[in-house]
PDB file of N, CA and C in Angstrom:
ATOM      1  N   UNK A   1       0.842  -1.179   0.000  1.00  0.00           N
ATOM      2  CA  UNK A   1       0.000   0.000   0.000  1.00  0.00           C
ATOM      3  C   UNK A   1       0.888   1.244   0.000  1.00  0.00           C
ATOM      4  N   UNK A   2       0.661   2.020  -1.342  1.00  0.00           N
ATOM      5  CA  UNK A   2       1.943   3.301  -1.171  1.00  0.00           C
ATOM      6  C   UNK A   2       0.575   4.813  -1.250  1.00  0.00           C
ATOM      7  N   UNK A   3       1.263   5.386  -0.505  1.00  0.00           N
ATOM      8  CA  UNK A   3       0.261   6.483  -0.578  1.00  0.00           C
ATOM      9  C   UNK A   3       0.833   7.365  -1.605  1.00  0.00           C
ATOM     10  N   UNK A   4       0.033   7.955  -2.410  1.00  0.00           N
ATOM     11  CA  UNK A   4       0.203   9.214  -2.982  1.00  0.00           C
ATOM     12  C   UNK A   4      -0.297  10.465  -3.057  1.00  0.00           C
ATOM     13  N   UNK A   5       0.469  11.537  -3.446  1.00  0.00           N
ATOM     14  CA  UNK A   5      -0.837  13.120  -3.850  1.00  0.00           C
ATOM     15  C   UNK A   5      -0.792  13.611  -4.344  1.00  0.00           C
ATOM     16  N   UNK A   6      -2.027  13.563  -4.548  1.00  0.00           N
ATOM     17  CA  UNK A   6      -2.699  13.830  -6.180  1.00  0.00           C
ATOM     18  C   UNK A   6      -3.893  15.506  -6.137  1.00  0.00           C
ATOM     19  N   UNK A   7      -3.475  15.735  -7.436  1.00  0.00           N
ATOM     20  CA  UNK A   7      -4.628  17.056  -7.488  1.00  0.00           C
ATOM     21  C   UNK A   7      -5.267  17.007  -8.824  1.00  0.00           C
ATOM     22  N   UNK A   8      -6.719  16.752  -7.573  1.00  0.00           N
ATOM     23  CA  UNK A   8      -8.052  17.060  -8.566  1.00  0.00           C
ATOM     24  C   UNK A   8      -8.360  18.574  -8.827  1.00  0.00           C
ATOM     25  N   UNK A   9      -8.401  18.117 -10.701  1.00  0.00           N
ATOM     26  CA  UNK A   9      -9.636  19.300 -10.855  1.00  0.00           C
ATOM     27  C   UNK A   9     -11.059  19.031 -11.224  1.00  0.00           C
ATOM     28  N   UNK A  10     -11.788  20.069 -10.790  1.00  0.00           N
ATOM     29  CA  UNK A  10     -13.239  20.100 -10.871  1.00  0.00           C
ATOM     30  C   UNK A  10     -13.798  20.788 -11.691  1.00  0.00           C
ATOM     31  N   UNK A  11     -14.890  20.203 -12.390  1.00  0.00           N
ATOM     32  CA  UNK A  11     -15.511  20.584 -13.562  1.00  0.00           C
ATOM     33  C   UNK A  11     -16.188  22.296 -12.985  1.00  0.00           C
ATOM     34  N   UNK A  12     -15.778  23.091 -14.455  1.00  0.00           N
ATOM     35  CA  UNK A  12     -16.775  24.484 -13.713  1.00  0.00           C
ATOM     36  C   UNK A  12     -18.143  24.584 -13.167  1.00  0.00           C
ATOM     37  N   UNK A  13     -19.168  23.664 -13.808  1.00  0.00           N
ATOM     38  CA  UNK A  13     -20.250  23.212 -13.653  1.00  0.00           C
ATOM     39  C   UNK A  13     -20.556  22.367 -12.085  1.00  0.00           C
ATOM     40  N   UNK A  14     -19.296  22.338 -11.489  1.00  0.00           N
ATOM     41  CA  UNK A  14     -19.381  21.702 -10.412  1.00  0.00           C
ATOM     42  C   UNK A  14     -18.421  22.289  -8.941  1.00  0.00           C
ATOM     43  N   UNK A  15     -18.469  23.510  -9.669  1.00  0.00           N
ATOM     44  CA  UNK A  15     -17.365  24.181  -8.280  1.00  0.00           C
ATOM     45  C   UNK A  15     -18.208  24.671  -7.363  1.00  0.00           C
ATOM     46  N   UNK A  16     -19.505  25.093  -7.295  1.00  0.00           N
ATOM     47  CA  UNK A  16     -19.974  25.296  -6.139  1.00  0.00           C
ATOM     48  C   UNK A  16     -20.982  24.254  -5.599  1.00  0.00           C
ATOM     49  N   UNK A  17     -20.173  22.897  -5.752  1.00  0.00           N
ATOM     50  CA  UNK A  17     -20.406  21.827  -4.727  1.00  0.00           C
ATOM     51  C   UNK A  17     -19.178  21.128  -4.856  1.00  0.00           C
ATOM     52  N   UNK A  18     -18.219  21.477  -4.495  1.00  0.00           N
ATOM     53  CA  UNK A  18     -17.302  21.518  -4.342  1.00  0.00           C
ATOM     54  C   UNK A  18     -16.816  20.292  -3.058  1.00  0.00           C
ATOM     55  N   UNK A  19     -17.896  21.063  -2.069  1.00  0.00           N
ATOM     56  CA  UNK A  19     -17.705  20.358  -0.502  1.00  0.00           C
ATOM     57  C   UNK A  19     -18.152  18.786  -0.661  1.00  0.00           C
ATOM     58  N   UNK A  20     -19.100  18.456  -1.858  1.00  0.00           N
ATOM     59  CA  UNK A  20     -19.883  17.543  -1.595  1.00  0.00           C
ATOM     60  C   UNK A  20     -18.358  16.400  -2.302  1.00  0.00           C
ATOM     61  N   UNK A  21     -17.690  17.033  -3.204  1.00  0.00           N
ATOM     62  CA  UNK A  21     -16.613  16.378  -4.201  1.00  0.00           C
ATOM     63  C   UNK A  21     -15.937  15.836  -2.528  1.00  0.00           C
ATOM     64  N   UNK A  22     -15.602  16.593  -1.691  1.00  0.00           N
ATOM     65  CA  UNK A  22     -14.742  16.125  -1.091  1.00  0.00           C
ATOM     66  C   UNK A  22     -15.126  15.577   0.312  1.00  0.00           C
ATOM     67  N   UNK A  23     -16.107  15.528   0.497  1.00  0.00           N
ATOM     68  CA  UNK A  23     -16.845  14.751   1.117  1.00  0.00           C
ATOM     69  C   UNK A  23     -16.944  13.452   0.850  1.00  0.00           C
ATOM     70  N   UNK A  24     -17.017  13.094  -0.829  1.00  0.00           N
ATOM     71  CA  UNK A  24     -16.725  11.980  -0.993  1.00  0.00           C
ATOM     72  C   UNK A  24     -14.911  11.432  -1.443  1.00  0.00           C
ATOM     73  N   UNK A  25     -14.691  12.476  -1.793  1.00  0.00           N
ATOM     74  CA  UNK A  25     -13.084  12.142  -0.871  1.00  0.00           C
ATOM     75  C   UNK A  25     -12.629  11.573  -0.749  1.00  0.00           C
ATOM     76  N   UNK A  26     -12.944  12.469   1.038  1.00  0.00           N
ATOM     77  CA  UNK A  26     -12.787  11.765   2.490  1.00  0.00           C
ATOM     78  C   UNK A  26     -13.349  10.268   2.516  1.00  0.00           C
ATOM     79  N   UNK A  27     -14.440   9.713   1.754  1.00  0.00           N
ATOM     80  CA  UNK A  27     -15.215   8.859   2.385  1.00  0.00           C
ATOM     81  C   UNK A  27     -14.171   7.608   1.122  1.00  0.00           C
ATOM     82  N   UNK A  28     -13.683   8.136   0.474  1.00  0.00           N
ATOM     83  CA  UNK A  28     -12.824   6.852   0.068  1.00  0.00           C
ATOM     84  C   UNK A  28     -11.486   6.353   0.160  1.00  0.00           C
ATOM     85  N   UNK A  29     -11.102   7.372   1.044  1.00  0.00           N
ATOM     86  CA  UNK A  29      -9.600   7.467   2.078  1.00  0.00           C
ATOM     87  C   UNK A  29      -8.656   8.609   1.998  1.00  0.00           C
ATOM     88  N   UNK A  30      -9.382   9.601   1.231  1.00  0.00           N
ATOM     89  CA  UNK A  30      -8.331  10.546   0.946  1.00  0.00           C
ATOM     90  C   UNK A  30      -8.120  11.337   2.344  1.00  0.00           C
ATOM     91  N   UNK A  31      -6.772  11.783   2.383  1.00  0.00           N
ATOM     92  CA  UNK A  31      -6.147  12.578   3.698  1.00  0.00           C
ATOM     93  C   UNK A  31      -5.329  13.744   3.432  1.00  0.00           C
ATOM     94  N   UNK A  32      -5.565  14.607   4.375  1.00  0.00           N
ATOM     95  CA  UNK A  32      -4.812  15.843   4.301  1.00  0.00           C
ATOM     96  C   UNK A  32      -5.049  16.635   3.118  1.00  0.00           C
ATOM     97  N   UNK A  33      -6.318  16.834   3.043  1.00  0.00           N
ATOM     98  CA  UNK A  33      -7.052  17.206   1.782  1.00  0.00           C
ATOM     99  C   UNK A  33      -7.313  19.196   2.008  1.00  0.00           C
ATOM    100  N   UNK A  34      -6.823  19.481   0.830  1.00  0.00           N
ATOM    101  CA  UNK A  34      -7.202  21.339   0.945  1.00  0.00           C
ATOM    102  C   UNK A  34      -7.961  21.345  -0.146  1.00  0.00           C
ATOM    103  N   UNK A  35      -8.772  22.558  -0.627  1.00  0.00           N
ATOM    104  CA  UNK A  35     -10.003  22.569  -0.742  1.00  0.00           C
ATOM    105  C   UNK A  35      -9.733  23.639  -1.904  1.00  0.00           C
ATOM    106  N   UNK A  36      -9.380  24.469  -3.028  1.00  0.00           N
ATOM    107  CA  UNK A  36      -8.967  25.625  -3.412  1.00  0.00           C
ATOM    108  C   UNK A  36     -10.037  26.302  -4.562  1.00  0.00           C
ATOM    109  N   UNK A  37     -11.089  26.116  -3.514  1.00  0.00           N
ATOM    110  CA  UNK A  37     -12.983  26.289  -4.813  1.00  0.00           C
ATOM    111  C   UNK A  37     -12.403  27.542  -5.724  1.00  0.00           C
ATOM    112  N   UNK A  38     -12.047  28.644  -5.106  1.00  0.00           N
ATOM    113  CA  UNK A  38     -10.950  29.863  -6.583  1.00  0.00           C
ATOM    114  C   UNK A  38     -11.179  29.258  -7.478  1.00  0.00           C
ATOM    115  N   UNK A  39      -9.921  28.070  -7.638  1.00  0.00           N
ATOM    116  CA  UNK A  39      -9.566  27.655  -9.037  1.00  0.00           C
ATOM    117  C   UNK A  39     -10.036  26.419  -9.456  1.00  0.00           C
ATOM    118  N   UNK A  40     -10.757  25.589  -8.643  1.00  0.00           N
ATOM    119  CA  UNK A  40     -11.811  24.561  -9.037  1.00  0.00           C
ATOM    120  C   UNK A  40     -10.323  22.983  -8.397  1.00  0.00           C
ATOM    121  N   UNK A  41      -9.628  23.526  -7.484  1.00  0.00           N
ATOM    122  CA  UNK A  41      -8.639  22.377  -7.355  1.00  0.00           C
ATOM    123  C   UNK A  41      -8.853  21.992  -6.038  1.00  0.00           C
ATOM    124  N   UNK A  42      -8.918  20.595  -5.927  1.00  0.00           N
ATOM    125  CA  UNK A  42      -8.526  19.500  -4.734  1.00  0.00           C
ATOM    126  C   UNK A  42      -7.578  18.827  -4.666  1.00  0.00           C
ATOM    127  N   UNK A  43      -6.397  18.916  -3.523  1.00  0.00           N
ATOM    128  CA  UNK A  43      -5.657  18.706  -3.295  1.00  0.00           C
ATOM    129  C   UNK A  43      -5.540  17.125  -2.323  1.00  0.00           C
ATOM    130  N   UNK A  44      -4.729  16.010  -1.899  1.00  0.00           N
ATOM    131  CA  UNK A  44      -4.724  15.537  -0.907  1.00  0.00           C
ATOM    132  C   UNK A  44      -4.277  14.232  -1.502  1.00  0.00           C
ATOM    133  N   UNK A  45      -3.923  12.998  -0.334  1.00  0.00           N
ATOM    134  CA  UNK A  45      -3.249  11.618  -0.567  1.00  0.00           C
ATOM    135  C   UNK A  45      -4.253  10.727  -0.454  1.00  0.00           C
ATOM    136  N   UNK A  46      -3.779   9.661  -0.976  1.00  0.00           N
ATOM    137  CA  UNK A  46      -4.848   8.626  -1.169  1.00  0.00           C
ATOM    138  C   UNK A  46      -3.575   7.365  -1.197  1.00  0.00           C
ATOM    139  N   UNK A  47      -4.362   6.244  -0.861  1.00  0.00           N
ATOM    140  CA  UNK A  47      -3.991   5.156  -1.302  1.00  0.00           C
ATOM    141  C   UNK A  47      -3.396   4.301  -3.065  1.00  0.00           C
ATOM    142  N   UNK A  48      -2.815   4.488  -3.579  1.00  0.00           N
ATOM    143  CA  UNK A  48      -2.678   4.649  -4.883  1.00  0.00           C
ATOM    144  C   UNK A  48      -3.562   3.714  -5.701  1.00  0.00           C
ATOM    145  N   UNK A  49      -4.123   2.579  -4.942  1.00  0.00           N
ATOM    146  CA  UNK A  49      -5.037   1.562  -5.624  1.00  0.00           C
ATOM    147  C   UNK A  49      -6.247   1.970  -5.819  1.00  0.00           C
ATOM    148  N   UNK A  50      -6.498   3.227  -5.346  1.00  0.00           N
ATOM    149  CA  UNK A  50      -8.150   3.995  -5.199  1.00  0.00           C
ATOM    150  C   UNK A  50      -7.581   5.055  -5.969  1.00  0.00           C
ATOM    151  N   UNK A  51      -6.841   5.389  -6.758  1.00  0.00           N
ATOM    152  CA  UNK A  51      -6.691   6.853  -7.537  1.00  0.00           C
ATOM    153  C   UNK A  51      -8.040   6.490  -8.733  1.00  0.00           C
ATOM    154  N   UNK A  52      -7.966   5.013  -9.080  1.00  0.00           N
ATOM    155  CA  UNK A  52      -8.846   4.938 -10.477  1.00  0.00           C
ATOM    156  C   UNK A  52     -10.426   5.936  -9.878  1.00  0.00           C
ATOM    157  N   UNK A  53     -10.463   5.304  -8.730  1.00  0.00           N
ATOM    158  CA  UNK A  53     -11.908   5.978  -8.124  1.00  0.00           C
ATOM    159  C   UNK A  53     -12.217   7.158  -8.347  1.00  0.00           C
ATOM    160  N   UNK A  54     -11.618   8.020  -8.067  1.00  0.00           N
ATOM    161  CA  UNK A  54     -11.503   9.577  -8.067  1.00  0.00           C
ATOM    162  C   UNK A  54     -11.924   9.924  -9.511  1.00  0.00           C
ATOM    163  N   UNK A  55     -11.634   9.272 -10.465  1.00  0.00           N
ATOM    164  CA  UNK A  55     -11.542   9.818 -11.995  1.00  0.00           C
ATOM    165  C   UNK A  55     -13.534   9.496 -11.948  1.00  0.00           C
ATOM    166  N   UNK A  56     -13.761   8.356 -11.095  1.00  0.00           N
ATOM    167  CA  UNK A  56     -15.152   8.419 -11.515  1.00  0.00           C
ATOM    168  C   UNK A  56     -16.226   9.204 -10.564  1.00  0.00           C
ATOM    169  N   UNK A  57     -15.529  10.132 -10.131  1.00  0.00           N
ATOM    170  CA  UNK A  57     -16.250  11.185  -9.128  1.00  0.00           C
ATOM    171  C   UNK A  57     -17.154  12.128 -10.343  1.00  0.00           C
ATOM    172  N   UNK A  58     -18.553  12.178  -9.772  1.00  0.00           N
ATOM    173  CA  UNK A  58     -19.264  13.350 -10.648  1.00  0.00           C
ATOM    174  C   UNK A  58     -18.782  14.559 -10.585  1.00  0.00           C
ATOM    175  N   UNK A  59     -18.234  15.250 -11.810  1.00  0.00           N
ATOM    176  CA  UNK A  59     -17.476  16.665 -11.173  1.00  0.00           C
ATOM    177  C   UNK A  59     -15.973  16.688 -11.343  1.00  0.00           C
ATOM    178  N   UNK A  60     -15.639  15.894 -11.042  1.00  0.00           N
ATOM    179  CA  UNK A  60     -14.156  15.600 -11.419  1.00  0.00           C
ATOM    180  C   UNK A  60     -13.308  15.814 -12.927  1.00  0.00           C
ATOM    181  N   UNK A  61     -12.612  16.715 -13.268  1.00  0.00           N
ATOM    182  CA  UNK A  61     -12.564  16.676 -14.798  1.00  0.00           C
ATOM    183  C   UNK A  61     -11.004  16.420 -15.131  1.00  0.00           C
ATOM    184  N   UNK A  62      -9.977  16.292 -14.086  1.00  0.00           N
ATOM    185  CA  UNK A  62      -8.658  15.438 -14.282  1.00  0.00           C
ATOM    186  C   UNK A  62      -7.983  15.221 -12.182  1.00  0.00           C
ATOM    187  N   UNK A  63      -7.454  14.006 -12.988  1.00  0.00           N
ATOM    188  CA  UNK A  63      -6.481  13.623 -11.453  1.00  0.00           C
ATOM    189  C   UNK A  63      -4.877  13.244 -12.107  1.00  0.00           C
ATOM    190  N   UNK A  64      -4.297  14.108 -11.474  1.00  0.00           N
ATOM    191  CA  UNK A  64      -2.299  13.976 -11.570  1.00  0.00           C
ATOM    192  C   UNK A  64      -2.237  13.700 -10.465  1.00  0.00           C
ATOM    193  N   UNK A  65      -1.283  12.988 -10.576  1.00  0.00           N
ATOM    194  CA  UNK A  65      -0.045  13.071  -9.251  1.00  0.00           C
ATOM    195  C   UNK A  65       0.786  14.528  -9.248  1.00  0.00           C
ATOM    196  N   UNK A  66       0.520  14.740  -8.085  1.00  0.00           N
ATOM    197  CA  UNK A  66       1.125  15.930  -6.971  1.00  0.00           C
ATOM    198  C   UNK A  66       3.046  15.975  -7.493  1.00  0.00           C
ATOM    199  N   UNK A  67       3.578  16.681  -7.633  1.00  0.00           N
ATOM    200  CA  UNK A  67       4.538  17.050  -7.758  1.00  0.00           C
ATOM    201  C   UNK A  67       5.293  18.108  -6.299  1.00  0.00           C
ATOM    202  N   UNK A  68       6.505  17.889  -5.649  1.00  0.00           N
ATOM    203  CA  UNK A  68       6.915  18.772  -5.080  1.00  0.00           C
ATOM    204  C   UNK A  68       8.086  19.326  -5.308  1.00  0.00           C
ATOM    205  N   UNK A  69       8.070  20.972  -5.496  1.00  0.00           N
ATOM    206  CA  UNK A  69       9.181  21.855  -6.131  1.00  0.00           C
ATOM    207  C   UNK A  69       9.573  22.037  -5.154  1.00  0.00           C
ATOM    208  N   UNK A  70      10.807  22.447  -5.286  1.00  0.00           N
ATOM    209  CA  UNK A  70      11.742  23.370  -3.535  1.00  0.00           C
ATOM    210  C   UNK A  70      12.700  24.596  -5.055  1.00  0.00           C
ATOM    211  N   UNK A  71      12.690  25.374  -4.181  1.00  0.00           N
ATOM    212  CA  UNK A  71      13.343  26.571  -5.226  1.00  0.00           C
ATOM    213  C   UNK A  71      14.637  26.611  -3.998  1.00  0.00           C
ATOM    214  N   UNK A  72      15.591  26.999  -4.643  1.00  0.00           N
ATOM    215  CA  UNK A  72      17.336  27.024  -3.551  1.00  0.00           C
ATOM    216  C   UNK A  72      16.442  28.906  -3.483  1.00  0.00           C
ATOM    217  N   UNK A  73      16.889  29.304  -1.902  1.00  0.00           N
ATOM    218  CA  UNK A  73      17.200  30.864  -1.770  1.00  0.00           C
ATOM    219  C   UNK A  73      17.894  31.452  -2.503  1.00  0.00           C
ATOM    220  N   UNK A  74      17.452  33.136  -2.678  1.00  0.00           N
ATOM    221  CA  UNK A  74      17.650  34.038  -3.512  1.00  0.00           C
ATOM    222  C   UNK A  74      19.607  33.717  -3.537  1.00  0.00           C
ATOM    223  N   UNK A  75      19.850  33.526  -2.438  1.00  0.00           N
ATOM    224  CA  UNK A  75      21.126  34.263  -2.047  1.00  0.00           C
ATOM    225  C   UNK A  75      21.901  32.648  -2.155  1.00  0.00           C
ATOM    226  N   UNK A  76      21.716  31.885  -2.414  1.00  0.00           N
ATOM    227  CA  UNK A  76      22.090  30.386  -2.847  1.00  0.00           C
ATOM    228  C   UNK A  76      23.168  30.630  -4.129  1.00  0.00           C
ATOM    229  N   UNK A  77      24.064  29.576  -4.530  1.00  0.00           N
ATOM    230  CA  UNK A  77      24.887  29.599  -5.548  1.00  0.00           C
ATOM    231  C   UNK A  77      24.194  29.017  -6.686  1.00  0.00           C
ATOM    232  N   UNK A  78      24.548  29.084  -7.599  1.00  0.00           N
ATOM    233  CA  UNK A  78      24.040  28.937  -8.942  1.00  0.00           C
ATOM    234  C   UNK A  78      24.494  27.110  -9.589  1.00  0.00           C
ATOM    235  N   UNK A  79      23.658  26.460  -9.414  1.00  0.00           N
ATOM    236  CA  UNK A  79      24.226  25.219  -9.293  1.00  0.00           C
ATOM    237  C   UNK A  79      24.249  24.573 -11.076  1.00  0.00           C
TER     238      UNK A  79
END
């Protein structure tokens, strides 16, 4: 069981139920979930064997895997 995180987007037609998208979610193991109705994005980890699930959420209009950037400080050397 490997966890991953992934960010949903949500159909425009479906951003102001937004809560209900992640309500069901939560209810299929997703964790540490943020919410970003602005831009129609859900954020959070899941179990990677339940990612197929998510794609069949009503509302749902893509799921990636989460990427994490780190930028070096301004004042860092030029690598």
């Amino acid at each position: 069981m490997t966890t991953v995180s992934l960010l949903v987007s949500v159909t425009e037609e479906y951003l102001d139920r937004m809560p209900e998208i992640v309500q069901t979610l939560e209810s299929i193991g997703m964790t540490n979930i943020q919410s970003m109705e602005a831009v129609g994005v859900i954020t959070g980890s899941l179990d990677d064997s339940k990612v197929s699930d998510v794609s069949d959420i009503e509302g749902v209009a893509q799921v990636k895997p989460s990427r994490e950037i780190q930028i070096l400080p301004p004042d860092s050397e030029i690598q």
